[in-house]
N, C-alpha and C. Protein backbone atom coordinates (compact mmCIF):
# COMPACT_ATOMS: atom_id res chain seq x y z
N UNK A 1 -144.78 -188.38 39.11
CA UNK A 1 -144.88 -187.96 37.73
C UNK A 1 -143.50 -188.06 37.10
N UNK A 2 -143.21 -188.27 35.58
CA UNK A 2 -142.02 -188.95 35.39
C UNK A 2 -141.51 -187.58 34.58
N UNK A 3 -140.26 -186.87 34.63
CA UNK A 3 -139.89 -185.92 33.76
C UNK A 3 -140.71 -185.99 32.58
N UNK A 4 -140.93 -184.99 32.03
CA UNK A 4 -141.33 -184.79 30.75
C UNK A 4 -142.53 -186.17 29.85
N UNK A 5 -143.16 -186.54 31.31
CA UNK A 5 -144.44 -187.19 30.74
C UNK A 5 -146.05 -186.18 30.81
N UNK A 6 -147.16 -187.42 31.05
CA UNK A 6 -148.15 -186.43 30.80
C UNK A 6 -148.55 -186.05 32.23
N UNK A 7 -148.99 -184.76 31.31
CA UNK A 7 -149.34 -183.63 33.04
C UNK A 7 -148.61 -182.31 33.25
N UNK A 8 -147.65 -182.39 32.13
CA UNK A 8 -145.93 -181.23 32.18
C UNK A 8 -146.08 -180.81 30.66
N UNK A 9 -145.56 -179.39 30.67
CA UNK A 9 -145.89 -178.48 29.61
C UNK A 9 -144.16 -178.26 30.02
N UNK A 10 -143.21 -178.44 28.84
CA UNK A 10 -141.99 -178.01 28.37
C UNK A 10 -141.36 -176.37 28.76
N UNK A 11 -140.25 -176.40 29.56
CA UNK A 11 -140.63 -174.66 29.52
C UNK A 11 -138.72 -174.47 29.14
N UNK A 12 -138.20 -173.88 28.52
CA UNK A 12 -137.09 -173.56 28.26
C UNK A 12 -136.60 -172.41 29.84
N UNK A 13 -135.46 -172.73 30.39
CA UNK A 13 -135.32 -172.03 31.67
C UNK A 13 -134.09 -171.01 30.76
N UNK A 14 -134.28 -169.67 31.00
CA UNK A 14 -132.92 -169.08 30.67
C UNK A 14 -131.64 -168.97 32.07
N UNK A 15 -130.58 -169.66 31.35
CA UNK A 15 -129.56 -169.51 32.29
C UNK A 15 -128.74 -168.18 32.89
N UNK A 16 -128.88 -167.32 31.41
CA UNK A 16 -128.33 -166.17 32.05
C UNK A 16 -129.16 -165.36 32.85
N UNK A 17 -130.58 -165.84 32.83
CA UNK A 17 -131.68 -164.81 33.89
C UNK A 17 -131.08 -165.87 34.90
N UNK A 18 -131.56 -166.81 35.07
CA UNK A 18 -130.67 -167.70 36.37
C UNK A 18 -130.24 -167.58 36.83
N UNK A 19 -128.89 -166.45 35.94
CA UNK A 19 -127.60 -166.53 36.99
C UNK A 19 -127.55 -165.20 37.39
N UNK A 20 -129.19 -164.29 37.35
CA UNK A 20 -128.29 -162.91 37.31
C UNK A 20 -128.36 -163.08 39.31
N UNK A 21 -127.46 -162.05 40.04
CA UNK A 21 -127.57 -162.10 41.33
C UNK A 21 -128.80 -161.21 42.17
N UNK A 22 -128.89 -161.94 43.22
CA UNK A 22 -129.54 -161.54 44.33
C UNK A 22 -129.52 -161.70 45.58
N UNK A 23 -129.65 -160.92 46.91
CA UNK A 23 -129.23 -160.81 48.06
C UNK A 23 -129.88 -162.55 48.80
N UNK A 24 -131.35 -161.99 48.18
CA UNK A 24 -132.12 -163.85 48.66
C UNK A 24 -133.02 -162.83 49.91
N UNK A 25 -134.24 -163.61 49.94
CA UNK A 25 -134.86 -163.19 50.62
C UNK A 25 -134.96 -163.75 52.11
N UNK A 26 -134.25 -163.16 52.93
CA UNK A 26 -133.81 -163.61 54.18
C UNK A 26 -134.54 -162.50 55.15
N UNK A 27 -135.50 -163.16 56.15
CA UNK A 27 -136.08 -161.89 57.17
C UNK A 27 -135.42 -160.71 57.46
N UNK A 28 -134.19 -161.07 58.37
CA UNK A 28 -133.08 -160.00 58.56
C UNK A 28 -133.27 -159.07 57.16
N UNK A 29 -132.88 -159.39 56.10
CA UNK A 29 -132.90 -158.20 54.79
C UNK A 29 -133.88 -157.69 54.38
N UNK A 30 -135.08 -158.56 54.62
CA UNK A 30 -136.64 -157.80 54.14
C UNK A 30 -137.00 -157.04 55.21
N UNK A 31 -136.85 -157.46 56.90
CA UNK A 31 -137.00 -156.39 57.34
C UNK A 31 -136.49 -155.24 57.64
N UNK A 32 -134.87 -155.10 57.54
CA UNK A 32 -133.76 -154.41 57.79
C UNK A 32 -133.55 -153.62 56.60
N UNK A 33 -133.82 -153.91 55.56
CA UNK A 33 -132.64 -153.76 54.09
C UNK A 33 -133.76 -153.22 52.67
N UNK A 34 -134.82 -154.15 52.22
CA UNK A 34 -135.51 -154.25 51.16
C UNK A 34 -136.83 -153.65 51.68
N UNK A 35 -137.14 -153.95 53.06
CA UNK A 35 -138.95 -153.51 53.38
C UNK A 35 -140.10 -154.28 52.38
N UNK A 36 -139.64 -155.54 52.14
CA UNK A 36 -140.51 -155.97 51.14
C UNK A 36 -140.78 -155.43 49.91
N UNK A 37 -140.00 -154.47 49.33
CA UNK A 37 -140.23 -154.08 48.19
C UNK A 37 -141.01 -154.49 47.13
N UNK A 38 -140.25 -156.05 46.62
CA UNK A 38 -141.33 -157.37 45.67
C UNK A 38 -142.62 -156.73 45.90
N UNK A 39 -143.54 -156.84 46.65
CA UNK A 39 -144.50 -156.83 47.48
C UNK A 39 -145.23 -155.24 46.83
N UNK A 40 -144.57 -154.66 46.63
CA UNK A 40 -144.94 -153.15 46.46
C UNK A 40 -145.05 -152.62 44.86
N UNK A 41 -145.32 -151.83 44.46
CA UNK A 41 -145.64 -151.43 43.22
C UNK A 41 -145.59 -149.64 43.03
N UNK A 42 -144.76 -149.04 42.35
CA UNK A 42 -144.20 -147.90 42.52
C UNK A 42 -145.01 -147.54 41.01
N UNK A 43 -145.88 -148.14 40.47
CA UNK A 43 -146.52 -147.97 39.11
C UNK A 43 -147.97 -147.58 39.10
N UNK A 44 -148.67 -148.87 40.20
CA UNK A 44 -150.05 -149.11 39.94
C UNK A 44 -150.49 -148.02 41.30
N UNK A 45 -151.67 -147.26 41.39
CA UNK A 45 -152.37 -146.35 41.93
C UNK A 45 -152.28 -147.43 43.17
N UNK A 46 -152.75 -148.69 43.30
CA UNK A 46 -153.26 -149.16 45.11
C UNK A 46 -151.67 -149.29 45.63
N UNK A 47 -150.77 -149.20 45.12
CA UNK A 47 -149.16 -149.09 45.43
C UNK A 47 -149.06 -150.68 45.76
N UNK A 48 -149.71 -151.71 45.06
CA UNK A 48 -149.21 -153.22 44.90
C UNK A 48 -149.96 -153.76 43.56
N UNK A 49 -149.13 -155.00 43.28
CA UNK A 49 -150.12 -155.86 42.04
C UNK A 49 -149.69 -156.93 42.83
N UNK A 50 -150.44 -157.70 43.71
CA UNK A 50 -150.55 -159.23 43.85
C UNK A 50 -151.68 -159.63 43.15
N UNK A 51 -151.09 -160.44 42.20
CA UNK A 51 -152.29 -161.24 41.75
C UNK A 51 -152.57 -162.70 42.18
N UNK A 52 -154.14 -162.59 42.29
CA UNK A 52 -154.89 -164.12 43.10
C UNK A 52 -155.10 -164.65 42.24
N UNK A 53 -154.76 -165.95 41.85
CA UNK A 53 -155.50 -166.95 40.76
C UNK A 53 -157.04 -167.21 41.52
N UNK A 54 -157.88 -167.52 40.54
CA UNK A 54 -159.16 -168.08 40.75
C UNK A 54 -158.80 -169.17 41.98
N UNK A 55 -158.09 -169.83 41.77
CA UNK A 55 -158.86 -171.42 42.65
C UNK A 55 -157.89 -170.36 43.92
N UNK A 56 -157.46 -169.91 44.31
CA UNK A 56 -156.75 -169.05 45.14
C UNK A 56 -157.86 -168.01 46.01
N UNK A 57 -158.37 -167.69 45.44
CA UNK A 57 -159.86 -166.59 46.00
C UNK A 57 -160.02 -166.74 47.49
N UNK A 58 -161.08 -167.60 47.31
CA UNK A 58 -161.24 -168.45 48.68
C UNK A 58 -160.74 -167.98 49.71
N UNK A 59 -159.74 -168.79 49.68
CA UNK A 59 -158.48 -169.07 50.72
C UNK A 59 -157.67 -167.67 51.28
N UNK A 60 -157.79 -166.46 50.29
CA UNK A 60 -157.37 -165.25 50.33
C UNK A 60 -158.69 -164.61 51.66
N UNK A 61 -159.87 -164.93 50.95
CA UNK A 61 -160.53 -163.95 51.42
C UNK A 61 -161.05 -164.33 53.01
N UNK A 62 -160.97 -166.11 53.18
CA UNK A 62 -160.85 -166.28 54.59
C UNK A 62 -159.51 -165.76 55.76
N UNK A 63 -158.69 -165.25 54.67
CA UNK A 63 -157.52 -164.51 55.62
C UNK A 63 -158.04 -163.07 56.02
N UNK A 64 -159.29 -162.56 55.51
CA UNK A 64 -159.51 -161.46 55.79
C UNK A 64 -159.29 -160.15 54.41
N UNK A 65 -158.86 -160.66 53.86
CA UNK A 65 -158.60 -159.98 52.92
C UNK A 65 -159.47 -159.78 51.39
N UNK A 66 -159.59 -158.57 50.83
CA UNK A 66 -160.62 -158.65 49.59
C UNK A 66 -159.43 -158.73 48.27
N UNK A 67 -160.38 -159.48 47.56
CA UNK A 67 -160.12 -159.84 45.85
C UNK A 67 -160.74 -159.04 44.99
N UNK A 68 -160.09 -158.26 43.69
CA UNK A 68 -161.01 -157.76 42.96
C UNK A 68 -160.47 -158.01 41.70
N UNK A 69 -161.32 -158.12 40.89
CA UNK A 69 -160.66 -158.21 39.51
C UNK A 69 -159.64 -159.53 39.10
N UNK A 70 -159.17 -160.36 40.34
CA UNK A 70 -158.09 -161.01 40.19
C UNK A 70 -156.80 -160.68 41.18
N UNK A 71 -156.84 -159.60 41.78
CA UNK A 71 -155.71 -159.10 42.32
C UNK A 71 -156.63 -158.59 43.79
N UNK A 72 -155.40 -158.66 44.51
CA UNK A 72 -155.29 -158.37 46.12
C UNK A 72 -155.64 -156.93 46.22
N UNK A 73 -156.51 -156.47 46.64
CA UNK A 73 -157.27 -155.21 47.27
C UNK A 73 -156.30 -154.53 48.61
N UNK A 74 -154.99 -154.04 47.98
CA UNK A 74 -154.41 -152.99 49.40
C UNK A 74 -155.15 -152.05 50.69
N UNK A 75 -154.21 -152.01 51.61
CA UNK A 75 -154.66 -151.22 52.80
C UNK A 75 -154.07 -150.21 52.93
N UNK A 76 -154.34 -149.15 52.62
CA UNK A 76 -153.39 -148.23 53.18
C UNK A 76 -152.05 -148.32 51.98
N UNK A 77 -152.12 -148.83 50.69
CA UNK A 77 -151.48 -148.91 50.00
C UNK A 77 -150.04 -149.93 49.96
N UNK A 78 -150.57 -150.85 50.71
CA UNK A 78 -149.27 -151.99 51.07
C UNK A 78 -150.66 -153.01 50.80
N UNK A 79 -149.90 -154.60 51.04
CA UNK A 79 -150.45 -155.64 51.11
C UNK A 79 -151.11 -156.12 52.30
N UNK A 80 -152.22 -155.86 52.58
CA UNK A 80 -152.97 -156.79 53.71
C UNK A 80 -151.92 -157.89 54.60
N UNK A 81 -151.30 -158.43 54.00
CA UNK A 81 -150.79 -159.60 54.71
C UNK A 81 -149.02 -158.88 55.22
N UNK A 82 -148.96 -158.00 54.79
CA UNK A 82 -147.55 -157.25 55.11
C UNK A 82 -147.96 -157.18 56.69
N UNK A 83 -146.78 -157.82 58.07
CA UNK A 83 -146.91 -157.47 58.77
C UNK A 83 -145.63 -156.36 59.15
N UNK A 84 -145.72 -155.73 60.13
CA UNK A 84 -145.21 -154.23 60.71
C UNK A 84 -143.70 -154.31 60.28
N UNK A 85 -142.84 -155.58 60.38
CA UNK A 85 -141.59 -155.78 60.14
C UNK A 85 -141.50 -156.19 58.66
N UNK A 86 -142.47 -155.72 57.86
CA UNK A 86 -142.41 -156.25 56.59
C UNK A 86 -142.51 -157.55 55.77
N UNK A 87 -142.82 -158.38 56.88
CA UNK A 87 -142.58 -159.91 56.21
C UNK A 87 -144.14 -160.23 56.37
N UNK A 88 -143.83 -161.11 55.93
CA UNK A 88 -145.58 -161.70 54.58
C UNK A 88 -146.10 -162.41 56.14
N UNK A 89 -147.33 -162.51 56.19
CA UNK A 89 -148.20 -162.94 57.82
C UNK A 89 -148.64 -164.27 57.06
N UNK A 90 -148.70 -164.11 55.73
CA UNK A 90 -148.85 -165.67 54.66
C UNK A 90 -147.74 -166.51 54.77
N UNK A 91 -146.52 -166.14 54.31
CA UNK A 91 -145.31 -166.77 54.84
C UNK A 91 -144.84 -168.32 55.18
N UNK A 92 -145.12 -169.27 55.20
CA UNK A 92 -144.22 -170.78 55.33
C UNK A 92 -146.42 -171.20 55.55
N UNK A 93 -147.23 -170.64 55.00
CA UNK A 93 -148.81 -171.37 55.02
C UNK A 93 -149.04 -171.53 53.88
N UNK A 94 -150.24 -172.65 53.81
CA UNK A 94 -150.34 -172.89 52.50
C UNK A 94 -151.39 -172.09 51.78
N UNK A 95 -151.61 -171.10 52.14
CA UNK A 95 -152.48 -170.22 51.37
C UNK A 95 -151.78 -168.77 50.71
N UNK A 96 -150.10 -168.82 51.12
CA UNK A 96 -149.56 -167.93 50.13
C UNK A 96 -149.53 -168.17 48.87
N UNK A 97 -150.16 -166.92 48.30
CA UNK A 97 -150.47 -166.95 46.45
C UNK A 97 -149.48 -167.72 46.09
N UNK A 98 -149.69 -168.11 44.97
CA UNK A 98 -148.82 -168.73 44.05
C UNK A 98 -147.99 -167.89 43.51
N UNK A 99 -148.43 -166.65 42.75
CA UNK A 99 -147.51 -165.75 42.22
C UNK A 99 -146.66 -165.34 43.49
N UNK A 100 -147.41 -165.22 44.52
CA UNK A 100 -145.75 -164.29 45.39
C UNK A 100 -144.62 -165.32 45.04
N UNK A 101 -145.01 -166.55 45.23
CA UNK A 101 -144.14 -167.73 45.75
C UNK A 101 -143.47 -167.71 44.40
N UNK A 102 -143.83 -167.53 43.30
CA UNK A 102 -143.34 -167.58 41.72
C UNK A 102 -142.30 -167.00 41.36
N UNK A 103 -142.58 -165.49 41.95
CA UNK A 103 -141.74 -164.20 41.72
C UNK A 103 -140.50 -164.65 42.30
N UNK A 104 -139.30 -163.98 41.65
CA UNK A 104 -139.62 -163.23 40.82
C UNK A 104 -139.30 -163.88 39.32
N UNK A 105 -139.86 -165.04 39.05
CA UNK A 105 -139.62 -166.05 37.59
C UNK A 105 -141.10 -165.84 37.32
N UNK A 106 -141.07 -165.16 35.83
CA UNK A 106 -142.34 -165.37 34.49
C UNK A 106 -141.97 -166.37 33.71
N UNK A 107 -142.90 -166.32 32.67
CA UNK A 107 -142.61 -166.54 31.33
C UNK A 107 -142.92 -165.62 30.27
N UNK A 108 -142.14 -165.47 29.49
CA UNK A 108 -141.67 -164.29 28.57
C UNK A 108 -142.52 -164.35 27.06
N UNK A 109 -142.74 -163.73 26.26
CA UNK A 109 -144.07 -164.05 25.29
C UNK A 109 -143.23 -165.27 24.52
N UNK A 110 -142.40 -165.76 24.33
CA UNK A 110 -141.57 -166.85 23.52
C UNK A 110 -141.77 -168.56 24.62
N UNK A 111 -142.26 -168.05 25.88
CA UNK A 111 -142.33 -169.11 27.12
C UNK A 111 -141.27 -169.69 27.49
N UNK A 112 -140.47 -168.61 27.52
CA UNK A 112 -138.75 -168.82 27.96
C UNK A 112 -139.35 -168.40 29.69
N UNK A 113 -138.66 -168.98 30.63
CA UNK A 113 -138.72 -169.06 32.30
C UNK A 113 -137.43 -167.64 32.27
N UNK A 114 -137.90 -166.50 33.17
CA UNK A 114 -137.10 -165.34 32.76
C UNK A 114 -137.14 -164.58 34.28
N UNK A 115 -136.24 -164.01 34.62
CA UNK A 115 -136.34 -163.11 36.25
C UNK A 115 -137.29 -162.04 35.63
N UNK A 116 -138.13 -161.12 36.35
CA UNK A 116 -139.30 -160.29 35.79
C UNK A 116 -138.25 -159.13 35.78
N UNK A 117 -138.37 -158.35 34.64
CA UNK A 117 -137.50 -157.08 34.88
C UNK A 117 -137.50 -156.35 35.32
N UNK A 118 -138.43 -155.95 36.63
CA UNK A 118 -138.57 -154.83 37.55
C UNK A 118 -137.74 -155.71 38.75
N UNK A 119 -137.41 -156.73 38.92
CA UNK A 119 -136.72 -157.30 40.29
C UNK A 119 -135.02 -156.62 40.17
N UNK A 120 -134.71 -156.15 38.70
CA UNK A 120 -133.29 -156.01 38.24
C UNK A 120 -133.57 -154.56 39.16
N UNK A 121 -134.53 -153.85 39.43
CA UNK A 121 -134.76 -152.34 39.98
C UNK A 121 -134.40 -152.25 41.08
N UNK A 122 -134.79 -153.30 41.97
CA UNK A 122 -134.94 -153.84 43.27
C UNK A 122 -133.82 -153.59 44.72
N UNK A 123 -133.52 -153.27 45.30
CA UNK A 123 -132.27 -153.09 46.33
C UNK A 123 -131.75 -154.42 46.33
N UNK A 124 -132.48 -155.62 46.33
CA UNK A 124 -131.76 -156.83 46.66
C UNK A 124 -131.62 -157.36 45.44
N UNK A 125 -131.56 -156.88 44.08
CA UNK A 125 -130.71 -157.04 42.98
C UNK A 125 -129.09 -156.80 43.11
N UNK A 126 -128.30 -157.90 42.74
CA UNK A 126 -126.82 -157.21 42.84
C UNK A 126 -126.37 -157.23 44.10
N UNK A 127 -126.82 -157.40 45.48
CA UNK A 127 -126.54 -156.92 46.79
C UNK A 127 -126.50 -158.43 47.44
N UNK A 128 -125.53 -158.05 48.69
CA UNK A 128 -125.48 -158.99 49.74
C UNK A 128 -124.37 -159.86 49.02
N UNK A 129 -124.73 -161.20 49.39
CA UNK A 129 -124.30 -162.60 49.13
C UNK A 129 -124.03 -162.47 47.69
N UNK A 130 -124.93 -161.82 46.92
CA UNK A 130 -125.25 -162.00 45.29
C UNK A 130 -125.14 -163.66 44.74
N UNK A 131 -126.09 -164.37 45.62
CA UNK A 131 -125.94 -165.72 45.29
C UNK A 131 -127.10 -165.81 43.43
N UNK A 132 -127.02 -166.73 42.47
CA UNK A 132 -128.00 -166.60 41.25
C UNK A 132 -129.00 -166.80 42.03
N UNK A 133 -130.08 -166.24 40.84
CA UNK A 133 -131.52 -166.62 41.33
C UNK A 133 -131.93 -167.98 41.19
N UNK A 134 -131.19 -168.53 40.95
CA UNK A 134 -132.00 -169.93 41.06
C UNK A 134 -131.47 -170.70 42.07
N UNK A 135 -130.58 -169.55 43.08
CA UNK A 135 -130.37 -170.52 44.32
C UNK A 135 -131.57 -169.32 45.30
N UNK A 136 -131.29 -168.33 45.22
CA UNK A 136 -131.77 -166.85 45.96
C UNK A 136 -133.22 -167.23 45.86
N UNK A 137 -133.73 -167.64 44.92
CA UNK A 137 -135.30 -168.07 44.86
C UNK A 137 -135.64 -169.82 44.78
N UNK A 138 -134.84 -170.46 45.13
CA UNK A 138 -135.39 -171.94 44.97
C UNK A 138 -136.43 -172.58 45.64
N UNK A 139 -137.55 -171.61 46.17
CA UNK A 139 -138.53 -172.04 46.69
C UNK A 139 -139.30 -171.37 45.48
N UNK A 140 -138.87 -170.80 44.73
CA UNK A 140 -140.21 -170.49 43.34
C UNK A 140 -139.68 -171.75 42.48
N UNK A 141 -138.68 -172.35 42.16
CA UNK A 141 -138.53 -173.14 41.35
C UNK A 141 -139.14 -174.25 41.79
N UNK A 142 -138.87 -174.62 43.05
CA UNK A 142 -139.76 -175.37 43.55
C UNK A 142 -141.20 -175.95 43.43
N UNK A 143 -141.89 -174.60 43.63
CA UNK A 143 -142.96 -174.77 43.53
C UNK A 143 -143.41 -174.96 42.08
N UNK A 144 -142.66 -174.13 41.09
CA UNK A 144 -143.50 -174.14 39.20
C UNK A 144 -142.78 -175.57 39.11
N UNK A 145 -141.53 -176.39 39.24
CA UNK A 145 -141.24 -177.54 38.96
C UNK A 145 -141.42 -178.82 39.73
N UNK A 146 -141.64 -178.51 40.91
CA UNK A 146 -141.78 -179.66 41.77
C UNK A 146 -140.07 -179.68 42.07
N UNK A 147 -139.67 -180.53 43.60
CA UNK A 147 -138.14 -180.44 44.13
C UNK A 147 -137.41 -181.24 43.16
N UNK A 148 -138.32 -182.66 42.54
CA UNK A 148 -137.20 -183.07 41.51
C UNK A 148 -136.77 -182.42 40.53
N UNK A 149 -137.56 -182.32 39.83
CA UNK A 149 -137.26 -180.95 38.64
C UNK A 149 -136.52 -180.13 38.55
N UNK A 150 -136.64 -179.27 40.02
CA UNK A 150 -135.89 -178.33 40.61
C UNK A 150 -134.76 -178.28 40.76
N UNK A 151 -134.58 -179.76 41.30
CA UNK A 151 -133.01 -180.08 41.75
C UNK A 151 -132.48 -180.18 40.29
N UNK A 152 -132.88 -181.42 39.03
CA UNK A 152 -132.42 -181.08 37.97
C UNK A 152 -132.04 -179.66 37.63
N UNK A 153 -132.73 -178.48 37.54
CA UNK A 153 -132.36 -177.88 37.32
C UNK A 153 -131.26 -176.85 37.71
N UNK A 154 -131.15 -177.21 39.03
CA UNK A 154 -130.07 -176.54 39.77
C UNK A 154 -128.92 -177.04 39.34
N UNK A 155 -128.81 -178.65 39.36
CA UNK A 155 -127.46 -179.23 38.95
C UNK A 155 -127.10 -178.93 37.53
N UNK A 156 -127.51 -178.51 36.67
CA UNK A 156 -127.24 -178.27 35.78
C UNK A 156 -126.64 -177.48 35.94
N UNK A 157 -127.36 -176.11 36.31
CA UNK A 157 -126.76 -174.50 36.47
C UNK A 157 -125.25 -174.52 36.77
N UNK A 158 -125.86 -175.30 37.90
CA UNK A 158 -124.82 -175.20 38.99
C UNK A 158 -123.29 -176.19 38.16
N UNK A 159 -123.42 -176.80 37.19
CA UNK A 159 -122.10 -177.31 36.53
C UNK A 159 -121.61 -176.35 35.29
N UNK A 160 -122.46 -175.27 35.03
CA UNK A 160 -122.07 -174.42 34.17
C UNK A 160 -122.92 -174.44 32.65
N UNK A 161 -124.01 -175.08 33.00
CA UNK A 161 -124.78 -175.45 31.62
C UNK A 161 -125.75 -174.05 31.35
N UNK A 162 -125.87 -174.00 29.75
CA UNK A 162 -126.41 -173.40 29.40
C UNK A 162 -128.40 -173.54 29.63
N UNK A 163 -129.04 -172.52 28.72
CA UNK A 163 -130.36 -173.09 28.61
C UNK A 163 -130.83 -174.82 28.64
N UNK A 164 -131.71 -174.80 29.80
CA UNK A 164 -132.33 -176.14 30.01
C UNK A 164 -133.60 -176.15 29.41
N UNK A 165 -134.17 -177.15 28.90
CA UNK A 165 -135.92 -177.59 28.88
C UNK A 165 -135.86 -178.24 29.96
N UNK A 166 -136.91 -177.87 30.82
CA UNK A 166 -137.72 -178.52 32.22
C UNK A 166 -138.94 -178.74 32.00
N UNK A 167 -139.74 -179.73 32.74
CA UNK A 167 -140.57 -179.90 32.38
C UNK A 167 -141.44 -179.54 33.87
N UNK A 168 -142.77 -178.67 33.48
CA UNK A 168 -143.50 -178.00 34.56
C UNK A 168 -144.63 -178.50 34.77
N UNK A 169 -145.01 -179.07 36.04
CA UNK A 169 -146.17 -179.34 36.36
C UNK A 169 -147.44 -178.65 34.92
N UNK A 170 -148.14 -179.13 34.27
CA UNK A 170 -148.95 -178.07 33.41
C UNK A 170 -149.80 -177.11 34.12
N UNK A 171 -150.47 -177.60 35.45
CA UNK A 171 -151.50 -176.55 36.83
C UNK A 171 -150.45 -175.27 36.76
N UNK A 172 -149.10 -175.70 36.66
CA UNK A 172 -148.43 -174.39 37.61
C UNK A 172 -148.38 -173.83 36.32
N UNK A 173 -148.03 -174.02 35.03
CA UNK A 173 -147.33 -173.71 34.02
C UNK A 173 -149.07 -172.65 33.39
N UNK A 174 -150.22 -173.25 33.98
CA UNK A 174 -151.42 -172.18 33.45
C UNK A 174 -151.73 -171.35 34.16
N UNK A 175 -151.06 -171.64 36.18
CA UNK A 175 -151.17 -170.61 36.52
C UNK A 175 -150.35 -169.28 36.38
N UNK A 176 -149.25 -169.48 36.43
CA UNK A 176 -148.14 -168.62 35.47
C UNK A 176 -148.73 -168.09 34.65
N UNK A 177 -149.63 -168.70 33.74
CA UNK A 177 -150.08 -168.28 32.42
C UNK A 177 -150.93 -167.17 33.18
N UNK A 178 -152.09 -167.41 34.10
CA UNK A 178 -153.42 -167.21 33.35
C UNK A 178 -152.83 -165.78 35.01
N UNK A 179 -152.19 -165.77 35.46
CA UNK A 179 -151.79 -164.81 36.42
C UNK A 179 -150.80 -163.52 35.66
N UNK A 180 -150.25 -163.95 34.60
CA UNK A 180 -149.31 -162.71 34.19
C UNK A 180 -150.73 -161.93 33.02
N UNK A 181 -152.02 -163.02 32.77
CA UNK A 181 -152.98 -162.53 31.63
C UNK A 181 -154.03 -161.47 32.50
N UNK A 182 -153.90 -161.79 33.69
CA UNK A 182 -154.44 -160.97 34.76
C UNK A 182 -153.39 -159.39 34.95
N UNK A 183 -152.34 -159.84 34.85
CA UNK A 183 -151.65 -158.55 35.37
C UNK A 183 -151.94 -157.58 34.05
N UNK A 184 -151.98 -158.35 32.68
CA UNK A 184 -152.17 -157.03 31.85
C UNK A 184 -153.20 -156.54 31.21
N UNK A 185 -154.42 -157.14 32.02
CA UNK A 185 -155.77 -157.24 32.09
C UNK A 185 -155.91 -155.82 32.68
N UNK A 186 -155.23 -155.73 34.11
CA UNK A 186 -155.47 -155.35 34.99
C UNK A 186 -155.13 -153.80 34.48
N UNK A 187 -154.31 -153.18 33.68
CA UNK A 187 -153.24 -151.97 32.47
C UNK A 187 -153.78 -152.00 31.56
N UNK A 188 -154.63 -152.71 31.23
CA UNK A 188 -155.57 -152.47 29.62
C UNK A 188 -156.75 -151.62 29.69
């Protein structure tokens, strides 16, 4: 697919969410340091919001796990797939949600690409390495841009450039969409 042809929905990346820091999600720190926090929800009653996209269902519920509404059905008030050391039992398969893999990058009601503002709450905000998030998470950029994209966008950052337009797969750019329309579905 060729930058910014058809199939890609335009997304403005903010650089200063980009650059804010994070420890990076490294086993050693999620199981030692953070406990998966991301993962957890200190707001919503089941004490998580993973949300499942539709074409995602499926694939969730042959892991054993229930879907309701759009979102992951907790155990015991953690995530089904949380194993004992905290790290995701979904993890490097291809049936981890899309949103985990996303987080912690939205899009903002203007469709600016933005760190979610509860990750700024987070223990591995500010901590460790404090490498930017767009190195600390380059497996979410990854995935909403594809590695070329991605890499564009890193080299940019990474020379000191301001706001980029990238251009996003459009699949990823509605699941983004139609997953953050779920989360406030889910509060309404």
């Amino acid at each position: 697919m060729a930058i910014g042809g058809r199939g890609t929905t335009s997304v403005k990346v903010s650089a200063a969410s980009a650059r804010l820091k994070f420890n990076g999600c490294e086993p050693n720190y999620i199981r030692d340091v953070c406990k998966a926090a991301c993962c957890r929800s200190s707001v919503d009653p089941s004490g998580i919001i993973v949300t499942i996209h539709p074409s995602e269902r499926l694939q969730v519920i042959a892991h054993g796990a229930k879907v309701k509404k759009g979102h992951l059905v907790s155990v015991n008030k953690q995530c089904p797939f949380q194993e004992e050391n905290h790290l995701c039992g979904l993890h490097n398969t291809p049936d981890k949600p899309f949103g985990c893999i996303a987080s912690p990058f939205t899009l903002n009601k203007n469709g600016t690409l933005i760190i979610r503002n509860r990750y700024k709450l987070l223990v591995c905000y500010n901590d460790g390495p404090k490498l930017p998030a767009y190195v600390a998470f380059r497996a979410s950029l990854d995935l909403m841009f594809g590695k070329k994209e991605a890499a564009r966008i890193v080299r940019h950052l990474n020379s000191g450039g301001g706001d980029i337009i990238a251009y996003m797969p459009t699949d990823a750019y509605m699941k983004l969409m139609e997953n953050d329309a779920a989360k406030r579905d889910r509060h309404a």
